[in-house]
C-alpha atoms as a PDB file:
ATOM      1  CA  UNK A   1       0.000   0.000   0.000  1.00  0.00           C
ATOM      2  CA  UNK A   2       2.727   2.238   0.928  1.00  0.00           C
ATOM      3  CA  UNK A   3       4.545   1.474  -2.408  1.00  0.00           C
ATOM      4  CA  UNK A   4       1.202   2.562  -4.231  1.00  0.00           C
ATOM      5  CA  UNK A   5       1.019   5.614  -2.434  1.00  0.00           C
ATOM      6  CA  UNK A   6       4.172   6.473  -3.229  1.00  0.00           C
ATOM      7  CA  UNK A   7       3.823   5.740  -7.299  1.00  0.00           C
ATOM      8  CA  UNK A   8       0.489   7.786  -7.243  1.00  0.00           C
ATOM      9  CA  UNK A   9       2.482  10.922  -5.352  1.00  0.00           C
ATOM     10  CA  UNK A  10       4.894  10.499  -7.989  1.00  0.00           C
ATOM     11  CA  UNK A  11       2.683  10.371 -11.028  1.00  0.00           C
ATOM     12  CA  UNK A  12       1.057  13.312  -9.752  1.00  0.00           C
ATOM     13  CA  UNK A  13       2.578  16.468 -11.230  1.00  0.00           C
ATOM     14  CA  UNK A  14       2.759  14.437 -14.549  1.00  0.00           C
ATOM     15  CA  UNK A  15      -0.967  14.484 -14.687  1.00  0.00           C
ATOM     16  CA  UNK A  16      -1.910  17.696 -15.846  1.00  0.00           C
ATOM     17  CA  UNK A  17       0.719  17.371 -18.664  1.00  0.00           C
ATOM     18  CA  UNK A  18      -0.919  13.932 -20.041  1.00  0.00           C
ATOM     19  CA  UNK A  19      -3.650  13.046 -18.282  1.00  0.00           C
ATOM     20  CA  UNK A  20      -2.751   9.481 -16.654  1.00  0.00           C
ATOM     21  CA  UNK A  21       0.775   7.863 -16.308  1.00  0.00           C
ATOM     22  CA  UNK A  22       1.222   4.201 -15.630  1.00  0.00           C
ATOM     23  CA  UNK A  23       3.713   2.488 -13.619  1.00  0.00           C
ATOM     24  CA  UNK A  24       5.731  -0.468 -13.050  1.00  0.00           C
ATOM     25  CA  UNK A  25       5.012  -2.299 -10.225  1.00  0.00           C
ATOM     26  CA  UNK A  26       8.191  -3.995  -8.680  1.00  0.00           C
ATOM     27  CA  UNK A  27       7.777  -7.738  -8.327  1.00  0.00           C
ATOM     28  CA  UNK A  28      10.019  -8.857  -4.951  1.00  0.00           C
ATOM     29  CA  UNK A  29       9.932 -12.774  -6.230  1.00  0.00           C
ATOM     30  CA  UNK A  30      12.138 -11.646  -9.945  1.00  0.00           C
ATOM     31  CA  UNK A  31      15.159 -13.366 -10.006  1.00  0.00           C
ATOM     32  CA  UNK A  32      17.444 -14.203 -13.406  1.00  0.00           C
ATOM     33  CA  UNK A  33      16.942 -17.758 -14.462  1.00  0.00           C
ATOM     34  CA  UNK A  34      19.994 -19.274 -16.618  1.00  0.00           C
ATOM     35  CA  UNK A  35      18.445 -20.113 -20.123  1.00  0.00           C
ATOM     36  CA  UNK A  36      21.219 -21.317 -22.095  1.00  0.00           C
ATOM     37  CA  UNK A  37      24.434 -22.274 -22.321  1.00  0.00           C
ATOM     38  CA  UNK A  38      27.207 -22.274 -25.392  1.00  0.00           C
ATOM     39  CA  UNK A  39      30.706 -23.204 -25.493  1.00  0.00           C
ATOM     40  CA  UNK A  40      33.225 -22.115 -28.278  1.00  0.00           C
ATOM     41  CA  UNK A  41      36.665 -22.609 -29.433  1.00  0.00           C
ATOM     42  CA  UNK A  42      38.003 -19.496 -29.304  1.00  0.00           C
ATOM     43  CA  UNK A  43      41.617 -20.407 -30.254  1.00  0.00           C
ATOM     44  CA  UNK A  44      42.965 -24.000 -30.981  1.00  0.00           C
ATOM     45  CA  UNK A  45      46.564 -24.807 -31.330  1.00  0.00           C
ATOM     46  CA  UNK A  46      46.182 -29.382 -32.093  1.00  0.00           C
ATOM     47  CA  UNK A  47      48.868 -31.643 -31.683  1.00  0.00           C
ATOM     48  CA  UNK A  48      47.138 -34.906 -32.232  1.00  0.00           C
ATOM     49  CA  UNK A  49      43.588 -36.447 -31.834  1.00  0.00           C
ATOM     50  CA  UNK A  50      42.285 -39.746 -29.750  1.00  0.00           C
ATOM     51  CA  UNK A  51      39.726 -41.809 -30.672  1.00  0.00           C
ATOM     52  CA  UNK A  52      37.360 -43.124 -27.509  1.00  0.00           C
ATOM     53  CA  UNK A  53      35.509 -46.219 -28.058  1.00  0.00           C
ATOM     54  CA  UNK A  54      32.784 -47.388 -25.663  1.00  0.00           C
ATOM     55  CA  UNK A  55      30.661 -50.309 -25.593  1.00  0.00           C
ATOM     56  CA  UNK A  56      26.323 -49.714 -25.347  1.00  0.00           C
ATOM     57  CA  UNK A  57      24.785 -53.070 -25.616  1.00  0.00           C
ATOM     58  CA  UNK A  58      25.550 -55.179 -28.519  1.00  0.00           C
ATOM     59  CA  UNK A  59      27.389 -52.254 -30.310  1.00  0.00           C
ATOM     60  CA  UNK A  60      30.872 -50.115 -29.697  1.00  0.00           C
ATOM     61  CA  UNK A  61      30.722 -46.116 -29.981  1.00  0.00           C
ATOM     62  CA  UNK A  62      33.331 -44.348 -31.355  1.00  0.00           C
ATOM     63  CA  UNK A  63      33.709 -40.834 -30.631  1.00  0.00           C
ATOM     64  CA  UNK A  64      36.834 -38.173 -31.439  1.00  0.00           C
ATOM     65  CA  UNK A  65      38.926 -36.583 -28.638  1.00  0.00           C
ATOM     66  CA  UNK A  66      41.245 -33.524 -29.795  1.00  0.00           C
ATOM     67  CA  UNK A  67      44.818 -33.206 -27.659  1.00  0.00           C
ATOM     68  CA  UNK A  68      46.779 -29.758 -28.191  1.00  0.00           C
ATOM     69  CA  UNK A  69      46.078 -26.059 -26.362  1.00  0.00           C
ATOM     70  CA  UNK A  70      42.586 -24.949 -26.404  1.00  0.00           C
ATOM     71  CA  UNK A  71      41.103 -21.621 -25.434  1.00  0.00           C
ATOM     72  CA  UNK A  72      37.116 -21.581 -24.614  1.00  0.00           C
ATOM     73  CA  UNK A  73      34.559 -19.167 -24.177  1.00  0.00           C
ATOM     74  CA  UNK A  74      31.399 -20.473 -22.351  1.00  0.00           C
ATOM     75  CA  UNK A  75      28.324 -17.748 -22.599  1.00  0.00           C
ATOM     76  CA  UNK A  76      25.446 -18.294 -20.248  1.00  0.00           C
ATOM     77  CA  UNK A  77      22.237 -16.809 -20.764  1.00  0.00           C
ATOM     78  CA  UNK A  78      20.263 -15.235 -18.153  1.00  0.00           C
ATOM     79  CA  UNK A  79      16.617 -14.094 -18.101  1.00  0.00           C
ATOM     80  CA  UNK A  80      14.125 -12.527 -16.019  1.00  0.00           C
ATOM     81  CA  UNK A  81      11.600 -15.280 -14.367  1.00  0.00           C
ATOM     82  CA  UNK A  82       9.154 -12.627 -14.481  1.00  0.00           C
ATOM     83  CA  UNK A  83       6.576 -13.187 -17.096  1.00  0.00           C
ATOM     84  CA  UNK A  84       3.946 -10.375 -17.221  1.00  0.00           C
ATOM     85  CA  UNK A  85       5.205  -6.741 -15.673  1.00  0.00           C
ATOM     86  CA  UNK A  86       2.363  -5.698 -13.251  1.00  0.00           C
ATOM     87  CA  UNK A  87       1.542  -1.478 -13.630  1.00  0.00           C
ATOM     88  CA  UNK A  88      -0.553   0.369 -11.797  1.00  0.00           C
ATOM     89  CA  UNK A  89      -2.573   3.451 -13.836  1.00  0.00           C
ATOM     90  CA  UNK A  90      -3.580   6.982 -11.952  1.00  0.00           C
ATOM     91  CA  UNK A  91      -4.869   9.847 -13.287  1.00  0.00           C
ATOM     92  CA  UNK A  92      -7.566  10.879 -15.636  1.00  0.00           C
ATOM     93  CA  UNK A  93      -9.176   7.446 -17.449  1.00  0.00           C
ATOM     94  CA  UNK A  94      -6.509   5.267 -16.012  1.00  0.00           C
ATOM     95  CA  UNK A  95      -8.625   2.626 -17.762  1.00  0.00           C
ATOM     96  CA  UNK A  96      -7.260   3.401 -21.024  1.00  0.00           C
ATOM     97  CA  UNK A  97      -3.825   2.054 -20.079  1.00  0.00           C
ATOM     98  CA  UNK A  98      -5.068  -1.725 -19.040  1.00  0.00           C
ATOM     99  CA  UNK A  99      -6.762  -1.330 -22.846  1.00  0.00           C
ATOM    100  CA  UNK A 100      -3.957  -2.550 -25.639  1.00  0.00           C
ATOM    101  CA  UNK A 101      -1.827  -0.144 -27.768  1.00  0.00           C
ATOM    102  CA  UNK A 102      -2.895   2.378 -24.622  1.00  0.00           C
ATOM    103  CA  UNK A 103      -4.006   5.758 -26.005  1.00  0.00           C
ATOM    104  CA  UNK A 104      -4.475   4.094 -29.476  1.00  0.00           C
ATOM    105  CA  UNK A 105      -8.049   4.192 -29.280  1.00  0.00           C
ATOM    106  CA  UNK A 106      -7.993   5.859 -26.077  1.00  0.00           C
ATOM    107  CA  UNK A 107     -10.806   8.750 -27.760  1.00  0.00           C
ATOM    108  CA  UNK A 108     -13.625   5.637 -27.877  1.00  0.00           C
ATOM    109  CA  UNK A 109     -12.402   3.614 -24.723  1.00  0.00           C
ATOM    110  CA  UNK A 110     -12.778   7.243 -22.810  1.00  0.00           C
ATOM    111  CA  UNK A 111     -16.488   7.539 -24.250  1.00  0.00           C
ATOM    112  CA  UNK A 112     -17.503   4.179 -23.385  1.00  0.00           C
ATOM    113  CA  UNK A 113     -15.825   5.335 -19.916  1.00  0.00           C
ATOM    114  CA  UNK A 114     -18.121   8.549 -19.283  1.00  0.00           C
ATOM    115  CA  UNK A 115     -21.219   5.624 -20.805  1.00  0.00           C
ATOM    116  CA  UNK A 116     -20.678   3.304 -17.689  1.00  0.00           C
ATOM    117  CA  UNK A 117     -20.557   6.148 -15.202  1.00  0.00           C
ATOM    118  CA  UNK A 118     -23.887   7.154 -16.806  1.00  0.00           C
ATOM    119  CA  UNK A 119     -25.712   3.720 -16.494  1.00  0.00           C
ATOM    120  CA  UNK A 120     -24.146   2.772 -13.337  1.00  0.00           C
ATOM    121  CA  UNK A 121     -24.455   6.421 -11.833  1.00  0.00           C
ATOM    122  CA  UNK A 122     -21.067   7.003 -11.000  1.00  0.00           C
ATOM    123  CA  UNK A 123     -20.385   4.042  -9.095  1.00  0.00           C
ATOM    124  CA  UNK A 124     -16.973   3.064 -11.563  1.00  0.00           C
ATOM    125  CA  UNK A 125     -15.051   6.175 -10.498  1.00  0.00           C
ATOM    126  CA  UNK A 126     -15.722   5.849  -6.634  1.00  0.00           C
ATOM    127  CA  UNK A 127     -14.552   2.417  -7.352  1.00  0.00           C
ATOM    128  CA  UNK A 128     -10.856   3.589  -9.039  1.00  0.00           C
ATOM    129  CA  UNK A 129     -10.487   5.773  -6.388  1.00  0.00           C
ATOM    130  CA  UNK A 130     -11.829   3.977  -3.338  1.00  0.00           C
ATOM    131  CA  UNK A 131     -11.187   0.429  -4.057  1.00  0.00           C
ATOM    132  CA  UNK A 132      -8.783  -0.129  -6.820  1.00  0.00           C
ATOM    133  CA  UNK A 133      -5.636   0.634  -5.148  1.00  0.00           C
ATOM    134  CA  UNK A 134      -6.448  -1.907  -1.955  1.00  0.00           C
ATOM    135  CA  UNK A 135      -7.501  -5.224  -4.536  1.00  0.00           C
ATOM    136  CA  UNK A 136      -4.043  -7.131  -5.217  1.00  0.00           C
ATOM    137  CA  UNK A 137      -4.836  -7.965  -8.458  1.00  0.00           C
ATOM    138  CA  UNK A 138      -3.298  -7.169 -11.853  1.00  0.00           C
ATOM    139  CA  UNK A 139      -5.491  -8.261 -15.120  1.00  0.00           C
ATOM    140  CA  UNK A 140      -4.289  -8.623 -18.462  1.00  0.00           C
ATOM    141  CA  UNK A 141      -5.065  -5.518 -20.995  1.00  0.00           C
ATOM    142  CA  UNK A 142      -8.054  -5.967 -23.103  1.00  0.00           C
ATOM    143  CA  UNK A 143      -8.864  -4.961 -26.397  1.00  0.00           C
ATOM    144  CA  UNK A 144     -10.800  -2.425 -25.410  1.00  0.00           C
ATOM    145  CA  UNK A 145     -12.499  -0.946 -22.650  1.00  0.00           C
ATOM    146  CA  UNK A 146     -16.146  -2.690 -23.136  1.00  0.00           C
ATOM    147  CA  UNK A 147     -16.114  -6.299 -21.936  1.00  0.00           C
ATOM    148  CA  UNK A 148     -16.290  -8.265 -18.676  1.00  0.00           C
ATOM    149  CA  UNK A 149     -14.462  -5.537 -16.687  1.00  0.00           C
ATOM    150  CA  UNK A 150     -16.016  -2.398 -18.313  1.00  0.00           C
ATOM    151  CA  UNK A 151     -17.229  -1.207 -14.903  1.00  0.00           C
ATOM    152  CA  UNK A 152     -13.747  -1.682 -13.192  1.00  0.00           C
ATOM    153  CA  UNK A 153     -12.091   0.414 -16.313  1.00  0.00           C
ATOM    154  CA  UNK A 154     -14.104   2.834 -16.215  1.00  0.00           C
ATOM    155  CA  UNK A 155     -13.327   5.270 -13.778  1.00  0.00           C
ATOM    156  CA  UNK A 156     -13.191   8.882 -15.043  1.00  0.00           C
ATOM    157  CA  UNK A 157     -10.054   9.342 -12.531  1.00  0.00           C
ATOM    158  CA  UNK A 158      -8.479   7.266  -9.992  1.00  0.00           C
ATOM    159  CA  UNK A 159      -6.820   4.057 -10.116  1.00  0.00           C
ATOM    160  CA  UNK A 160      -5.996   1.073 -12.543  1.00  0.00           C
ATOM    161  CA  UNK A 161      -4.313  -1.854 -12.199  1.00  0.00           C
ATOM    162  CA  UNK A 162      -3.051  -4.099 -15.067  1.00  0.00           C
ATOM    163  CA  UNK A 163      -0.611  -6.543 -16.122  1.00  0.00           C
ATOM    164  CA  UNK A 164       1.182  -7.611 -19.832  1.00  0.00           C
ATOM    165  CA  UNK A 165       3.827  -9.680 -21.253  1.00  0.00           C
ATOM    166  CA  UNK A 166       7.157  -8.339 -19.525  1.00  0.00           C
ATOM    167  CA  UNK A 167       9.761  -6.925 -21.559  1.00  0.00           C
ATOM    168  CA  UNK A 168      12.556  -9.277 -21.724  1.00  0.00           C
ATOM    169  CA  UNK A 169      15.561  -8.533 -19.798  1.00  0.00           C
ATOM    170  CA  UNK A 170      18.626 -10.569 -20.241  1.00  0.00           C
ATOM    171  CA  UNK A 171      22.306 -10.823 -18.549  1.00  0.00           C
ATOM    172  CA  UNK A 172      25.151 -12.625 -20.710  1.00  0.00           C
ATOM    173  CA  UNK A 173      27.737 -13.787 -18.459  1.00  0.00           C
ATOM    174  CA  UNK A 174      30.766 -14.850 -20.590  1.00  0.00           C
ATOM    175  CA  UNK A 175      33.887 -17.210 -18.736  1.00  0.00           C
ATOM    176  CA  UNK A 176      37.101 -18.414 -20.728  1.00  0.00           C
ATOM    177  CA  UNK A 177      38.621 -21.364 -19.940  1.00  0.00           C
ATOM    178  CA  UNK A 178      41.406 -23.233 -21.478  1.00  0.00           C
ATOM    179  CA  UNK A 179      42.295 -26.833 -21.747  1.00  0.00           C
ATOM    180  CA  UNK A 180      44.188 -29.925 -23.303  1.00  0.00           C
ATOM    181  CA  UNK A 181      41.622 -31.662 -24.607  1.00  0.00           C
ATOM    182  CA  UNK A 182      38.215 -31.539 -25.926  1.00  0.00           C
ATOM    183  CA  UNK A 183      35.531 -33.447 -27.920  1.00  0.00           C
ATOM    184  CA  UNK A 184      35.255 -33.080 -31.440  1.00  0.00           C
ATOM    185  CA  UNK A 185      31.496 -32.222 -32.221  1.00  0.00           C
ATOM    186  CA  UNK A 186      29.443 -31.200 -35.451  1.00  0.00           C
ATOM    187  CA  UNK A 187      31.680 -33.688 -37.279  1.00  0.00           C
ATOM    188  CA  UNK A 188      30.761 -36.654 -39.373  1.00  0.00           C
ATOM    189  CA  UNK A 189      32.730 -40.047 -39.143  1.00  0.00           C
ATOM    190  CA  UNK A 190      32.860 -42.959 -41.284  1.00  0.00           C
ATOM    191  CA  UNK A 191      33.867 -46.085 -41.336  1.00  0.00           C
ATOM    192  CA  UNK A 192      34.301 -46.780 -45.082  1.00  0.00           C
ATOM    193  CA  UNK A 193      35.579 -50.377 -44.725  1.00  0.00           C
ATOM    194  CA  UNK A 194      32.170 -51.607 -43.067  1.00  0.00           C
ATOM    195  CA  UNK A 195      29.969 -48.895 -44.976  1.00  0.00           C
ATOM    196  CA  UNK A 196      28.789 -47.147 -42.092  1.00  0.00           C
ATOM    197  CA  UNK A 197      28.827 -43.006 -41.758  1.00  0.00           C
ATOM    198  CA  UNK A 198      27.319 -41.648 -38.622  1.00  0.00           C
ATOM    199  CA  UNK A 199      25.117 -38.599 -38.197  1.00  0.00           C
ATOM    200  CA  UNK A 200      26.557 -35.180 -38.164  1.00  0.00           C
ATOM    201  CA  UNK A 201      27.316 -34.060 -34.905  1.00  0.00           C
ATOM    202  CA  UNK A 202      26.728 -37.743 -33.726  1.00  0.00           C
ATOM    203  CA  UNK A 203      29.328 -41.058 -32.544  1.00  0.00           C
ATOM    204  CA  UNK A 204      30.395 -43.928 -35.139  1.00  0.00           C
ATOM    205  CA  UNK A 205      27.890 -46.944 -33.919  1.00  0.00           C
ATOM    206  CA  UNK A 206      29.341 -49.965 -35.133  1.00  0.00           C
ATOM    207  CA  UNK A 207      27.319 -53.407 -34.587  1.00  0.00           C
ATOM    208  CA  UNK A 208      29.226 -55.749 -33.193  1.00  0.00           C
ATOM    209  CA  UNK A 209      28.719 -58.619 -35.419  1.00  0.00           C
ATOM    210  CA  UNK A 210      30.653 -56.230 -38.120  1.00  0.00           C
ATOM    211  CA  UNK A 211      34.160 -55.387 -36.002  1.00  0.00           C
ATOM    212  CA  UNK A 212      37.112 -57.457 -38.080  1.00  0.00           C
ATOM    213  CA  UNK A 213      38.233 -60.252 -35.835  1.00  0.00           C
ATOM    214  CA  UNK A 214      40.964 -58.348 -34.630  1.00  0.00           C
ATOM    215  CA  UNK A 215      38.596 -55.300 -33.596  1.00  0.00           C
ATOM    216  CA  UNK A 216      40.347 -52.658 -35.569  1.00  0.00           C
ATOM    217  CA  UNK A 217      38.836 -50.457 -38.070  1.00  0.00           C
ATOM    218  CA  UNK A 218      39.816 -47.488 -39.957  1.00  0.00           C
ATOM    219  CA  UNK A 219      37.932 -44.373 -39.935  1.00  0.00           C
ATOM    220  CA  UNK A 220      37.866 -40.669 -41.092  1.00  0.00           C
ATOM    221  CA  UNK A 221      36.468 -37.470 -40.526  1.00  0.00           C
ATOM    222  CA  UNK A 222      34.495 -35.232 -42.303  1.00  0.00           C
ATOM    223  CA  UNK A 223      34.158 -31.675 -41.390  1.00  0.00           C
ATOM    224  CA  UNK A 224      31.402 -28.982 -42.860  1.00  0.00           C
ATOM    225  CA  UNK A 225      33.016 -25.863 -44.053  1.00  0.00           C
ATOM    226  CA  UNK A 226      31.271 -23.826 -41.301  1.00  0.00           C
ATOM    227  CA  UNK A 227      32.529 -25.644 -38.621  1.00  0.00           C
ATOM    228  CA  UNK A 228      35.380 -23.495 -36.324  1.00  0.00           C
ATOM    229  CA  UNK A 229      37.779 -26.117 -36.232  1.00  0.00           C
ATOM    230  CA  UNK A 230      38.359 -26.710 -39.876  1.00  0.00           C
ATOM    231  CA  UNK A 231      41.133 -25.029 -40.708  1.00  0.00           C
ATOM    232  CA  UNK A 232      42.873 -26.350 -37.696  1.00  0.00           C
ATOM    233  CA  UNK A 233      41.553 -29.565 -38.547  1.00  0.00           C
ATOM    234  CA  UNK A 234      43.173 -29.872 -42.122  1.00  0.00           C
ATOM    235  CA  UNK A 235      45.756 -32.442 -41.384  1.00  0.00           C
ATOM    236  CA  UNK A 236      43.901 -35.091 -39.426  1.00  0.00           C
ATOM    237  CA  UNK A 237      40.298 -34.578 -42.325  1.00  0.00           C
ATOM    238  CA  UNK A 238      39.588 -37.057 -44.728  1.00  0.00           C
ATOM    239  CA  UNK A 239      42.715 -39.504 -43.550  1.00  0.00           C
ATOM    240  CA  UNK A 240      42.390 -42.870 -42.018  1.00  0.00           C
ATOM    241  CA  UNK A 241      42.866 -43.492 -38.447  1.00  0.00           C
ATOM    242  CA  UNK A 242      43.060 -46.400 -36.858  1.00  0.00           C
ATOM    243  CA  UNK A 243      40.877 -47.297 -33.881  1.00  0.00           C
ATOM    244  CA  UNK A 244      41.128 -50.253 -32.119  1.00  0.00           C
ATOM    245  CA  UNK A 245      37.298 -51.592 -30.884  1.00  0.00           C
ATOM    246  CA  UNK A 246      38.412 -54.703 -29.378  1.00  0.00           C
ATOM    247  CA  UNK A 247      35.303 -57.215 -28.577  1.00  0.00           C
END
């Protein structure tokens, strides 16, 4: 109540300039909420790669390790939790601000304002100024004025609360980090001995029932030409390299 008091003070001298202000309501419970996370190669200096074979059932996985000097960015996206910003209205047809695109049609919402005080003899603006500040409530904004809360918009001057989608706020938080060794990813790999390519971006699944009796196999990589290793990549693409899958 206090904080409402203090908005409507504020909003005050404003009022013979335009009328009716609206304010954001602070919301204690907003907090930033991480909403994705990216890591990138910012720099890579490779020395050699390592294949890494695991076993899942009645097949072997192989997937491609890089070895060298490795500088990485990670980026974490933070954004508000808060999902509609609350406001509360005051001044002269604070109605017109719960109504979409606000003042847009704010010459027929303000007619159909001064109609509801008419039928309802007034009773609308003791509302906005009596009541309106003391419900905790915040509904969405309408289309227009005239619908299911006509008589609770239509105050000729007082109060209005109402809430709509919040304006996204977002914090990047970027960390480097370096290392020795990383996964290769976004690649392709194929096996071209057995006949078997694996999905971009995806491991080598070989059956077991087709590993040579000795368990090696040959395979290569196969890089797009968007992908941020490539260049450092050059010597080790489209080569064959032994890995041993071993039953």
């Amino acid at each position: 109540m206090k904080k409402l008091m203090q908005i409507g003070a504020a909003a005050l001298p404003l009022l013979a300039l335009v009328g009716c202000v609206a304010s954001k309501i602070e919301q204690p419970n907003e907090k930033m909420e991480k909403v994705s996370e990216t890591t990138r190669t910012v720099r890579a200096e490779l020395s050699a790669i390592e294949p890494s074979v695991t076993r899942t059932g009645y097949s072997v996985s192989v997937q491609i390790n890089l070895l060298g000097e490795f500088k990485l960015e990670t980026e974490k996206v933070f954004a508000s939790s808060i999902e509609r910003d609350e406001y509360l209205a005051v001044g002269f047809f604070p109605g017109v601000m719960s109504c979409r695109d606000e003042y847009r049609n704010c010459l027929v919402n303000g007619t159909a304002a001064f109609f509801y005080n008419l039928v309802f003899v007034g009773l609308p603006t003791a509302y906005g100024l009596l009541m309106e500040p003391l419900v905790p409530y915040f509904p969405d904004q309408t289309d227009t004025l005239v619908g299911r809360r006509a008589f609770l918009k239509s105050t000729l001057i007082g109060f209005s609360r109402y809430s709509k989608p919040a304006e996204r706020k977002e914090k990047v938080q970027k960390t480097p980090t370096t290392t020795k060794k990383i996964r290769l990813d976004d690649a392709i790999i194929e096996a071209p001995s057995l006949g078997i390519v694996s999905e971009r971006g995806r491991p080598l699944d070989i059956p077991m029932d087709r590993l040579p009796s000795n368990g090696e196999v040959d395979v290569r990589l196969r890089l797009p030409d968007e992908h941020p290793l490539k260049e450092a990549m050059k010597d080790f693409e489209n080569i064959l390299i032994a890995v041993s899958c071993k039953k």
